[in-house]
PDB file of N, CA and C in Angstrom:
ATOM      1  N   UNK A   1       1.444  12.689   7.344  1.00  0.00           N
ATOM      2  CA  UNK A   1       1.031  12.978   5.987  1.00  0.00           C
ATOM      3  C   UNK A   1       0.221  14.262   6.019  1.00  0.00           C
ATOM      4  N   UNK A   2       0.619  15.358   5.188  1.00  0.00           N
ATOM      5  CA  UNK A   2      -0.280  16.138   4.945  1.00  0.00           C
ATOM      6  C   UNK A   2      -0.433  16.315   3.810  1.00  0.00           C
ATOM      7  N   UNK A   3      -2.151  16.538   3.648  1.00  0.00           N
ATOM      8  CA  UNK A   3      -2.319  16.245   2.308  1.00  0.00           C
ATOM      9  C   UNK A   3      -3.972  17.134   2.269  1.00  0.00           C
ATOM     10  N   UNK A   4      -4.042  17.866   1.352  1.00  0.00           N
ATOM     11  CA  UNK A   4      -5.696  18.734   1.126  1.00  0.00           C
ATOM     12  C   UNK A   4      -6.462  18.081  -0.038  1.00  0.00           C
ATOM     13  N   UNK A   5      -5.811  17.007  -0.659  1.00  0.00           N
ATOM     14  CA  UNK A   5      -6.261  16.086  -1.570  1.00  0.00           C
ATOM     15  C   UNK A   5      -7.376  15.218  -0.987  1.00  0.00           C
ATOM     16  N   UNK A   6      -8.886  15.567  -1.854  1.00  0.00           N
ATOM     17  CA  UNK A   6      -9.614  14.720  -0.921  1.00  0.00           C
ATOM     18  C   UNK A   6     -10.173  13.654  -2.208  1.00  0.00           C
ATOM     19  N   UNK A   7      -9.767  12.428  -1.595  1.00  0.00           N
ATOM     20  CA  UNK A   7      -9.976  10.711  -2.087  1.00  0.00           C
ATOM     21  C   UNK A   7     -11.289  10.508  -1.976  1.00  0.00           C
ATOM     22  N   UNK A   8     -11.841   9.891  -3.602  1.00  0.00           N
ATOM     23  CA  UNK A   8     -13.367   9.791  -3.625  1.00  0.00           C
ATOM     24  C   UNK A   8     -12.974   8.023  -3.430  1.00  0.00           C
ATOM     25  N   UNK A   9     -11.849   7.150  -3.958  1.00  0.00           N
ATOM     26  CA  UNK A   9     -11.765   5.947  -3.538  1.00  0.00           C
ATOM     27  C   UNK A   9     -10.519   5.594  -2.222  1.00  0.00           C
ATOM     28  N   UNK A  10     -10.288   6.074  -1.979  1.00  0.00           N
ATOM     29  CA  UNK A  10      -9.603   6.046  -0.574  1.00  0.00           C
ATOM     30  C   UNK A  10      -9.960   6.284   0.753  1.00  0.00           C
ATOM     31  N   UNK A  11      -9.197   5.571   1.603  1.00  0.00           N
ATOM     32  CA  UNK A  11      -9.683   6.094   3.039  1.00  0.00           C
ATOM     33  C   UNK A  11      -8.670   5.586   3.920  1.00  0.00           C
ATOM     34  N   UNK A  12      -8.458   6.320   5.286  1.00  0.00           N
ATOM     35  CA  UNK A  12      -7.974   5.952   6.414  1.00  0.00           C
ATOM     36  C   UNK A  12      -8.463   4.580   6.868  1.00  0.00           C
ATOM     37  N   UNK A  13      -7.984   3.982   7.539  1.00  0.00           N
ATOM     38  CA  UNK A  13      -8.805   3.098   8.511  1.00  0.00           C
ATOM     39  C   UNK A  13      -7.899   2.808   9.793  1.00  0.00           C
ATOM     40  N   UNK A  14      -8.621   3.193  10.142  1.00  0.00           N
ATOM     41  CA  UNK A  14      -8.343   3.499  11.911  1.00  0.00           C
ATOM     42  C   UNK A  14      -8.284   2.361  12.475  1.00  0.00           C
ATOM     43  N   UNK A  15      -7.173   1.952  12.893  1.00  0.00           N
ATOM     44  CA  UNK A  15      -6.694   1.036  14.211  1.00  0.00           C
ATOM     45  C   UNK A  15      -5.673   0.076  13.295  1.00  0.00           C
ATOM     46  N   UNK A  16      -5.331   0.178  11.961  1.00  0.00           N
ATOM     47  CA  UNK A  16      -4.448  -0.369  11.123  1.00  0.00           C
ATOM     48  C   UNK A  16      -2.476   0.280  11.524  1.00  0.00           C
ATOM     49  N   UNK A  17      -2.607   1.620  12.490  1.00  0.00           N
ATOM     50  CA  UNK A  17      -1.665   1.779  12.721  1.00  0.00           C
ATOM     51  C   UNK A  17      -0.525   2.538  11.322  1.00  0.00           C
ATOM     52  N   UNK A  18      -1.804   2.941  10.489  1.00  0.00           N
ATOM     53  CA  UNK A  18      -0.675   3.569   9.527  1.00  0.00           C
ATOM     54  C   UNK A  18      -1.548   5.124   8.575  1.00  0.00           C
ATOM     55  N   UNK A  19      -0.420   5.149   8.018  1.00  0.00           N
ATOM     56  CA  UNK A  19      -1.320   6.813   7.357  1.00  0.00           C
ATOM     57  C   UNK A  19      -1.679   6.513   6.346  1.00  0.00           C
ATOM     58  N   UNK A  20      -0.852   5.200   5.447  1.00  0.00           N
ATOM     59  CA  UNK A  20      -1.314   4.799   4.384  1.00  0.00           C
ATOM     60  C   UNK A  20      -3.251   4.632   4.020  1.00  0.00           C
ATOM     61  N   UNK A  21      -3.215   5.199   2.878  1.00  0.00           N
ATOM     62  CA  UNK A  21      -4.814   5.076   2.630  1.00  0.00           C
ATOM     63  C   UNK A  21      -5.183   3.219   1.849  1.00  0.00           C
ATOM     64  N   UNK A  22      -6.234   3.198   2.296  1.00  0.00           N
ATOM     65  CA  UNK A  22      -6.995   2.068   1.829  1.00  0.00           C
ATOM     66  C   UNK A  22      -7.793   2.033   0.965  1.00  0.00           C
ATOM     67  N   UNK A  23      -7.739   0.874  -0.300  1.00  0.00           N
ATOM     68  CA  UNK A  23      -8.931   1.414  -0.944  1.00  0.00           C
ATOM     69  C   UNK A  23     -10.310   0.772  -0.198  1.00  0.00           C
ATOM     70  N   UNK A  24     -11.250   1.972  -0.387  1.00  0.00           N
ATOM     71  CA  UNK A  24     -12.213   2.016   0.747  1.00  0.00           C
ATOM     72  C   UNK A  24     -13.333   0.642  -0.164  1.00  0.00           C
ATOM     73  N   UNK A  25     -14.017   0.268   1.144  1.00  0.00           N
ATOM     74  CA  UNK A  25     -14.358  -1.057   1.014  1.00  0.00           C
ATOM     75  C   UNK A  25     -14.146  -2.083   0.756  1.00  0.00           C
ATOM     76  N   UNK A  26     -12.499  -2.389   0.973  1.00  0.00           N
ATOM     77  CA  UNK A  26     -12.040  -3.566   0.004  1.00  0.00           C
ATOM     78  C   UNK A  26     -10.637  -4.195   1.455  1.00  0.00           C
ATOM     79  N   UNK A  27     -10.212  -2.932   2.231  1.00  0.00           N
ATOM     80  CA  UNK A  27      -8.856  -3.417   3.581  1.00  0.00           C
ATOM     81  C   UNK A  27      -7.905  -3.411   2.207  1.00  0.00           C
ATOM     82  N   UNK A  28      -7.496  -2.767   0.972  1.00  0.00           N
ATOM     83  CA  UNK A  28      -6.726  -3.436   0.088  1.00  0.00           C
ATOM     84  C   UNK A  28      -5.344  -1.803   0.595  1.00  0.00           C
ATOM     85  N   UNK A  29      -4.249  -2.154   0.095  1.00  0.00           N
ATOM     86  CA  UNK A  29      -3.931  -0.648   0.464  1.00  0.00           C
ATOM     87  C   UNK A  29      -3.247  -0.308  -0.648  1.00  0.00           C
ATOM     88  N   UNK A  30      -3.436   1.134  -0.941  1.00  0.00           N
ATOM     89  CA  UNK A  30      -2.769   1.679  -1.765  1.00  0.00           C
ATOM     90  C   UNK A  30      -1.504   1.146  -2.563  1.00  0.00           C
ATOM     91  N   UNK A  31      -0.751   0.870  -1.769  1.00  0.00           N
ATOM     92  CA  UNK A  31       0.782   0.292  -2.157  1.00  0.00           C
ATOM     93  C   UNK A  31       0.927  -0.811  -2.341  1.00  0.00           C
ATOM     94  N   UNK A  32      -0.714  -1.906  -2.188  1.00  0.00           N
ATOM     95  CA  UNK A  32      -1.045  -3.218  -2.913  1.00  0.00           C
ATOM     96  C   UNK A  32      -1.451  -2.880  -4.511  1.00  0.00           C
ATOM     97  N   UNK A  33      -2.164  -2.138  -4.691  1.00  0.00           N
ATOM     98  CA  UNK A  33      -1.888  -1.367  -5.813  1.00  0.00           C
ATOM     99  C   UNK A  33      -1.346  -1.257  -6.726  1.00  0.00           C
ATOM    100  N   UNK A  34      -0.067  -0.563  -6.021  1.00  0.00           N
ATOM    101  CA  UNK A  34       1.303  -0.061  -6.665  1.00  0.00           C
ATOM    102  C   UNK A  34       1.873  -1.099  -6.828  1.00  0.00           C
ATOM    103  N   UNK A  35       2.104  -1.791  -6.276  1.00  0.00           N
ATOM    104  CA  UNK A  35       2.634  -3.557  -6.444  1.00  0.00           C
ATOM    105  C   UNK A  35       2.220  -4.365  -7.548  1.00  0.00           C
ATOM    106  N   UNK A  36       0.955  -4.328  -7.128  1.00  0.00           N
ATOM    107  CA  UNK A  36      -0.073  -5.156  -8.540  1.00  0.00           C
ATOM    108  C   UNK A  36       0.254  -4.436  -9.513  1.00  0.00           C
ATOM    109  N   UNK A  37       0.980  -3.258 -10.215  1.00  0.00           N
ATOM    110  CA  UNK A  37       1.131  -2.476 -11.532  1.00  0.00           C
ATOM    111  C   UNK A  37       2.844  -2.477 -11.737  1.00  0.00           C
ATOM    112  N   UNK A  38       3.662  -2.205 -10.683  1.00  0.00           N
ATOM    113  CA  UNK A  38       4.982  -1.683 -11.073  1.00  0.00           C
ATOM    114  C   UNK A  38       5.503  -2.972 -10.715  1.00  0.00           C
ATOM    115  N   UNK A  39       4.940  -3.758 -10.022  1.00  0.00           N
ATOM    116  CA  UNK A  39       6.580  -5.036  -9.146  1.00  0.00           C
ATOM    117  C   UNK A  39       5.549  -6.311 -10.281  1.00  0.00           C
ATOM    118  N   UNK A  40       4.334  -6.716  -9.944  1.00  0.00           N
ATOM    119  CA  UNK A  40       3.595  -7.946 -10.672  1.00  0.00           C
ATOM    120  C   UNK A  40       3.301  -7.545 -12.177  1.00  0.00           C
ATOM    121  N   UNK A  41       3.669  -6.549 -13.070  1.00  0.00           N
ATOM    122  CA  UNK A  41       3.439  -5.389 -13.841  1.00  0.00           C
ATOM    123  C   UNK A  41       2.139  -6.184 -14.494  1.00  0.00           C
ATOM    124  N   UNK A  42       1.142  -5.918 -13.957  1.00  0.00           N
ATOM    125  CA  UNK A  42      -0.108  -6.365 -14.506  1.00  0.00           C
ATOM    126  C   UNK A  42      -0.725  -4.530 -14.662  1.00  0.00           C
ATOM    127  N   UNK A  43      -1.673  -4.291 -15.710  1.00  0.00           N
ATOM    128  CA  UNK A  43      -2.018  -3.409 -16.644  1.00  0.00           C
ATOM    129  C   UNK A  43      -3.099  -2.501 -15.687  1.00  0.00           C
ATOM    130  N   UNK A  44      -4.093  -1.426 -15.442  1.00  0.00           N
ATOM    131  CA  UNK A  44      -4.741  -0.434 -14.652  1.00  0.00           C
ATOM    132  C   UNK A  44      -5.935  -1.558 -14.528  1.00  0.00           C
ATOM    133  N   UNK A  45      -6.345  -1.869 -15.726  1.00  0.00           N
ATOM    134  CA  UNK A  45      -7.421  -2.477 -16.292  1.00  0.00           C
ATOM    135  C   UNK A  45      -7.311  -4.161 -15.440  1.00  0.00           C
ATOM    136  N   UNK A  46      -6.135  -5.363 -15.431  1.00  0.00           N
ATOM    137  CA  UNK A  46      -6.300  -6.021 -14.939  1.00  0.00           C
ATOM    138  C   UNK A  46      -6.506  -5.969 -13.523  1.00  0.00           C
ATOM    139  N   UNK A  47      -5.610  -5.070 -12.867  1.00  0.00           N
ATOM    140  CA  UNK A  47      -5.837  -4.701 -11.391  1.00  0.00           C
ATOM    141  C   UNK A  47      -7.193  -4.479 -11.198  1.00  0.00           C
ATOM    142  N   UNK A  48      -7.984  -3.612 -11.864  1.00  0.00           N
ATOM    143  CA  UNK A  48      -9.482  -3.710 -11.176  1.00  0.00           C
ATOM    144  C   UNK A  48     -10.367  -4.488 -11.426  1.00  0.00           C
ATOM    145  N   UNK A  49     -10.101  -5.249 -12.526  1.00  0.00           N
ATOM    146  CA  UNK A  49     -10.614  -6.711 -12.676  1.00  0.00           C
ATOM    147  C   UNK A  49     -10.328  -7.931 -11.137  1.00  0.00           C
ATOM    148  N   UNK A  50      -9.032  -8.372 -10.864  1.00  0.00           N
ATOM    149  CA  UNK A  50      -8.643  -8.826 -10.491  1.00  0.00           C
ATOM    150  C   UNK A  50      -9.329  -8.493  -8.924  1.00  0.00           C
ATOM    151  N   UNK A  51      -9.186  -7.039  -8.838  1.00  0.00           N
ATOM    152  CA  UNK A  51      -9.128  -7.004  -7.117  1.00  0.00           C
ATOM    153  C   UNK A  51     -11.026  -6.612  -7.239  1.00  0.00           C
ATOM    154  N   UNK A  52     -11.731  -6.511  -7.886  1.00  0.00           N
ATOM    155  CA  UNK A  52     -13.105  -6.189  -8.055  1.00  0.00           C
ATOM    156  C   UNK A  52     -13.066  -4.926  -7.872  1.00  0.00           C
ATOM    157  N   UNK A  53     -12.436  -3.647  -8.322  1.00  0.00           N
ATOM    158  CA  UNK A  53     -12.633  -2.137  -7.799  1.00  0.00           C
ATOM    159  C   UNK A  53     -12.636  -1.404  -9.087  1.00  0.00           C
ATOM    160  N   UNK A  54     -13.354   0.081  -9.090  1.00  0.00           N
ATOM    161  CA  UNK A  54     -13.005   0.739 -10.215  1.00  0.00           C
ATOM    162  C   UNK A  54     -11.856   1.097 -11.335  1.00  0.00           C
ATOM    163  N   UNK A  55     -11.924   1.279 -12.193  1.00  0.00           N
ATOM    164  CA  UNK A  55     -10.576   1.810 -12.861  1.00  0.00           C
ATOM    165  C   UNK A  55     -10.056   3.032 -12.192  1.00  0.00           C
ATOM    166  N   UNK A  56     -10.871   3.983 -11.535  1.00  0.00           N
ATOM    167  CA  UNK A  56     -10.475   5.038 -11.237  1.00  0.00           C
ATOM    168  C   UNK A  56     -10.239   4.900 -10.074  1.00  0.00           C
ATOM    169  N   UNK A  57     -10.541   3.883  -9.061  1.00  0.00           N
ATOM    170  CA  UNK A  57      -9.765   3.687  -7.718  1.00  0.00           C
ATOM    171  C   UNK A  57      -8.148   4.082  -8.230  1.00  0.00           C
ATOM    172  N   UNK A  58      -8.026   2.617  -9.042  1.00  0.00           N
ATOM    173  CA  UNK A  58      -6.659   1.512  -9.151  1.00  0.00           C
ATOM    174  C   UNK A  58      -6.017   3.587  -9.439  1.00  0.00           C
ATOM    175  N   UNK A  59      -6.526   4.017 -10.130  1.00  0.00           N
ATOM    176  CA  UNK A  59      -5.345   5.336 -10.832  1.00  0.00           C
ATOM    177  C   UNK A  59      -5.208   6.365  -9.552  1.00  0.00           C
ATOM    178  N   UNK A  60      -5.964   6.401  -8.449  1.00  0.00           N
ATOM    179  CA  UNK A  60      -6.215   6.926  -7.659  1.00  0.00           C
ATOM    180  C   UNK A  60      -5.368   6.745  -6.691  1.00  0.00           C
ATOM    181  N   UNK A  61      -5.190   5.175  -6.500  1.00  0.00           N
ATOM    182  CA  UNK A  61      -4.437   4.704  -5.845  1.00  0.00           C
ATOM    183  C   UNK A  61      -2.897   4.689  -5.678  1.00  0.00           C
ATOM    184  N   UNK A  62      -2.697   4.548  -7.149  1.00  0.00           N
ATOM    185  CA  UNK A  62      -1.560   4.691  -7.905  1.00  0.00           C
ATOM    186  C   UNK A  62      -1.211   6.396  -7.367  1.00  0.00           C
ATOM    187  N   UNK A  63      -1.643   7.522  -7.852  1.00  0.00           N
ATOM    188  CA  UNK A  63      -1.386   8.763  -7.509  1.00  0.00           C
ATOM    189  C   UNK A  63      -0.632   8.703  -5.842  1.00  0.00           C
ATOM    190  N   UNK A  64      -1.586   8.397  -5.308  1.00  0.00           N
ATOM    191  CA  UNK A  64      -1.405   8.361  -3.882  1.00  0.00           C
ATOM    192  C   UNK A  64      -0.186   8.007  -3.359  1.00  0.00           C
ATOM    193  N   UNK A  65       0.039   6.972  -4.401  1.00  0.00           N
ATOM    194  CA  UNK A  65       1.765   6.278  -4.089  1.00  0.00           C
ATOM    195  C   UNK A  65       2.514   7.374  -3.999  1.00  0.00           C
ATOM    196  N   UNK A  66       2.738   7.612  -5.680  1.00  0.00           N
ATOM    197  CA  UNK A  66       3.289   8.629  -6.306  1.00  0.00           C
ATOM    198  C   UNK A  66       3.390   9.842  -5.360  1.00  0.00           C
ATOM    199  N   UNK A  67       2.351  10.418  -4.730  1.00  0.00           N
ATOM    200  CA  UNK A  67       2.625  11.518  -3.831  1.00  0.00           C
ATOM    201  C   UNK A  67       3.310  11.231  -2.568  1.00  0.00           C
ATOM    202  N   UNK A  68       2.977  10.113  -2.071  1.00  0.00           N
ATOM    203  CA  UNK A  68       3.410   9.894  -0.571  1.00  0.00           C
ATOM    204  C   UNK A  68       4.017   8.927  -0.672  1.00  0.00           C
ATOM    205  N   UNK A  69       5.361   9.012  -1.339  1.00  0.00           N
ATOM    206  CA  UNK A  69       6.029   7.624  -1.167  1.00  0.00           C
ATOM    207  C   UNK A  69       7.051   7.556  -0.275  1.00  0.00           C
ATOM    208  N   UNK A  70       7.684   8.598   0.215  1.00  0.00           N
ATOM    209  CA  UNK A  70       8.337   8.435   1.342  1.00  0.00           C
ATOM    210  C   UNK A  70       7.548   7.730   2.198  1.00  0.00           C
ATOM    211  N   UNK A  71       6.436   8.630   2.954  1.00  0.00           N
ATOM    212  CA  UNK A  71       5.768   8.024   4.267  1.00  0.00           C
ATOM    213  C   UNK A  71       5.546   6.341   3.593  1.00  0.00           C
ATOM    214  N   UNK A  72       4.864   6.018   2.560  1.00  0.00           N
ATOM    215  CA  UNK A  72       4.729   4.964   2.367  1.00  0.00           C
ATOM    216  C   UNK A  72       6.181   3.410   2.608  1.00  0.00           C
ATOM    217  N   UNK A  73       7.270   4.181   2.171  1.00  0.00           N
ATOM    218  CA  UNK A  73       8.363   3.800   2.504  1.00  0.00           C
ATOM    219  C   UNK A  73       8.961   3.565   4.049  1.00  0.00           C
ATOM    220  N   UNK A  74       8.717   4.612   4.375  1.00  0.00           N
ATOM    221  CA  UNK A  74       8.934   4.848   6.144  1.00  0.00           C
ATOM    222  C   UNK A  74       8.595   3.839   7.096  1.00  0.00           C
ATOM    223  N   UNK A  75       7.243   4.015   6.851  1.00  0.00           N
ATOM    224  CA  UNK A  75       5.896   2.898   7.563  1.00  0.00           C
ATOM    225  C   UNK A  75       6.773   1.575   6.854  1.00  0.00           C
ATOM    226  N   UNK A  76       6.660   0.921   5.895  1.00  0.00           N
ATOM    227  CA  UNK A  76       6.779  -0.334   5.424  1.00  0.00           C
ATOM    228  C   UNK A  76       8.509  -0.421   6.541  1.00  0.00           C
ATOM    229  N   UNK A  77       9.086   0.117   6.320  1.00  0.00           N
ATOM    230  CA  UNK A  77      10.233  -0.063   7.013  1.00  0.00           C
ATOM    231  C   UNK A  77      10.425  -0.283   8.381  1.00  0.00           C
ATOM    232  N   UNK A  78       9.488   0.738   8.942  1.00  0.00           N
ATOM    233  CA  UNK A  78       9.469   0.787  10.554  1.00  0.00           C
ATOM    234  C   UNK A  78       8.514  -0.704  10.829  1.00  0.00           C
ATOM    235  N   UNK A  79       7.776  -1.064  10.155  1.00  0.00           N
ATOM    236  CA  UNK A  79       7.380  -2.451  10.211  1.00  0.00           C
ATOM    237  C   UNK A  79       8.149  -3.419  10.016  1.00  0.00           C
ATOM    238  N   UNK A  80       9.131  -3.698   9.528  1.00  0.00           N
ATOM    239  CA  UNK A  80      10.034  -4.712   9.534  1.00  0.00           C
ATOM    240  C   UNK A  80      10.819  -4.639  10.402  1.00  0.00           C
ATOM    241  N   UNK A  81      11.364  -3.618  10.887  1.00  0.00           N
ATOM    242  CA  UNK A  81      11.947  -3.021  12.059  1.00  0.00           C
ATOM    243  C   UNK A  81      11.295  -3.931  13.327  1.00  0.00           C
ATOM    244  N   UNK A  82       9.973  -3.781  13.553  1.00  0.00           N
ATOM    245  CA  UNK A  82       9.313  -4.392  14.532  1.00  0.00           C
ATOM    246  C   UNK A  82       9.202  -5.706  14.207  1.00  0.00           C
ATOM    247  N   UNK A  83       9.186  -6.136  13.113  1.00  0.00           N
ATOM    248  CA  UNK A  83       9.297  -7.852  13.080  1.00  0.00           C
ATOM    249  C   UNK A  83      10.154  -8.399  13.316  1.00  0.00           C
ATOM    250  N   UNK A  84      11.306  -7.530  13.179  1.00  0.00           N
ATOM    251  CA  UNK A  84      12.939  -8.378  12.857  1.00  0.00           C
ATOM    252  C   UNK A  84      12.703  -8.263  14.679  1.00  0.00           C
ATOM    253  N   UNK A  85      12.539  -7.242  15.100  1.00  0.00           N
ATOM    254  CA  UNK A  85      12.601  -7.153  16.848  1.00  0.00           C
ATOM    255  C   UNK A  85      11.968  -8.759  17.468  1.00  0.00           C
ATOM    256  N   UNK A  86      10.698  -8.575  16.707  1.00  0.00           N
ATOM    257  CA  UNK A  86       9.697  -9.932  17.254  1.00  0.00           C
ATOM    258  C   UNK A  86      10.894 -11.084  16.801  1.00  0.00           C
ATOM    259  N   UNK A  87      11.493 -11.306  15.909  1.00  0.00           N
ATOM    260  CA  UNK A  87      12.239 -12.506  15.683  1.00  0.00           C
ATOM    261  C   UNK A  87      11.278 -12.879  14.272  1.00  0.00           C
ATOM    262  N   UNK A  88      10.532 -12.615  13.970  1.00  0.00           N
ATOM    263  CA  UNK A  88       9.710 -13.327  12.765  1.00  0.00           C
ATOM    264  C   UNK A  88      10.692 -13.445  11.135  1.00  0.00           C
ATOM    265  N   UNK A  89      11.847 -13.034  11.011  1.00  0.00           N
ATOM    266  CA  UNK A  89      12.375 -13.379   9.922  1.00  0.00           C
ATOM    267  C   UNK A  89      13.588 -14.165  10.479  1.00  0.00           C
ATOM    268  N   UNK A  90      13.690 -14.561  12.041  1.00  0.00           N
ATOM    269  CA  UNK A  90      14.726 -15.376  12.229  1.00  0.00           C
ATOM    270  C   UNK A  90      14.531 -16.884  10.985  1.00  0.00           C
ATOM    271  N   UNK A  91      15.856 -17.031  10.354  1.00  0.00           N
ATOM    272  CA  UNK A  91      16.254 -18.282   9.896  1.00  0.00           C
ATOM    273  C   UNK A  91      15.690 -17.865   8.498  1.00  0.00           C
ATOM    274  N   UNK A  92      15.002 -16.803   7.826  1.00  0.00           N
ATOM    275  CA  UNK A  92      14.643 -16.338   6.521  1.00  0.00           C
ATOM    276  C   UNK A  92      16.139 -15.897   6.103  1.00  0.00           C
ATOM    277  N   UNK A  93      16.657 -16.538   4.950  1.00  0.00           N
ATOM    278  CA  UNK A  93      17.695 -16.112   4.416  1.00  0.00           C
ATOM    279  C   UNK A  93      17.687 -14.748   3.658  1.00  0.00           C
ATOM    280  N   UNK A  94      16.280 -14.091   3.190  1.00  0.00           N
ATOM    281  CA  UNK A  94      15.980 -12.931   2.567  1.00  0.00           C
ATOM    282  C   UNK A  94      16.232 -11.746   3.609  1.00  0.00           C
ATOM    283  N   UNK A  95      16.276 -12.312   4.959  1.00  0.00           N
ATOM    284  CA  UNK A  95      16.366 -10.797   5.707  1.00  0.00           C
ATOM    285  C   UNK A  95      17.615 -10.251   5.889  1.00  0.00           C
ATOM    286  N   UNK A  96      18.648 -10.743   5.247  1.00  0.00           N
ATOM    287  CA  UNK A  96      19.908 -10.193   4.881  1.00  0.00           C
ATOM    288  C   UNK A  96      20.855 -10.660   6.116  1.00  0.00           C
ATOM    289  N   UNK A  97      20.485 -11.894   6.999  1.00  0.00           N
ATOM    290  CA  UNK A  97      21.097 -11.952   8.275  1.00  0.00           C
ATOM    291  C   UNK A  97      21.512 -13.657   7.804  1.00  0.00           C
TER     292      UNK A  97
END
């Protein structure tokens, strides 16, 4: 990820194994976020109710998607990649096998 965008509610966190940002003080990640608004379509306003964080995280967060959604895509993928390896969706009919 390169990025000169500097996050007043975001952050790295180191040893999570990803580039994805976190919203800071919470382990929540960005693309939990994006989830809680576009896939659960709950509103800017319930998300920061819900998860206890600012309004301006949740939009912050949201951006972040929006900019880096490949890598965000990538990572989520190369992680299933390594699960399906571990066997952890053996006998899950959702893993397309």
């Amino acid at each position: 990820m390169v990025t000169n965008t500097i996050y007043r509610f975001l952050e790295n966190q180191s040893g999570k194994g990803t580039q994805e940002l976190f919203v800071r003080n919470t382990g929540v990640r960005a693309s939990t976020i994006w989830h809680d608004r576009y896939v659960s379509r709950q509103s800017p306003d319930q998300i920061a109710l819900d998860r206890d964080i600012s309004l301006d995280a949740v939009f912050e967060a949201l951006s972040f998607c929006q900019e880096n959604w490949e890598l965000i895509c990538d990572e989520k993928d190369a992680e299933k990649r390594r699960l399906d390896s571990l066997g952890f969706f053996d006998g899950d009919s959702t893993s397309g096998q």
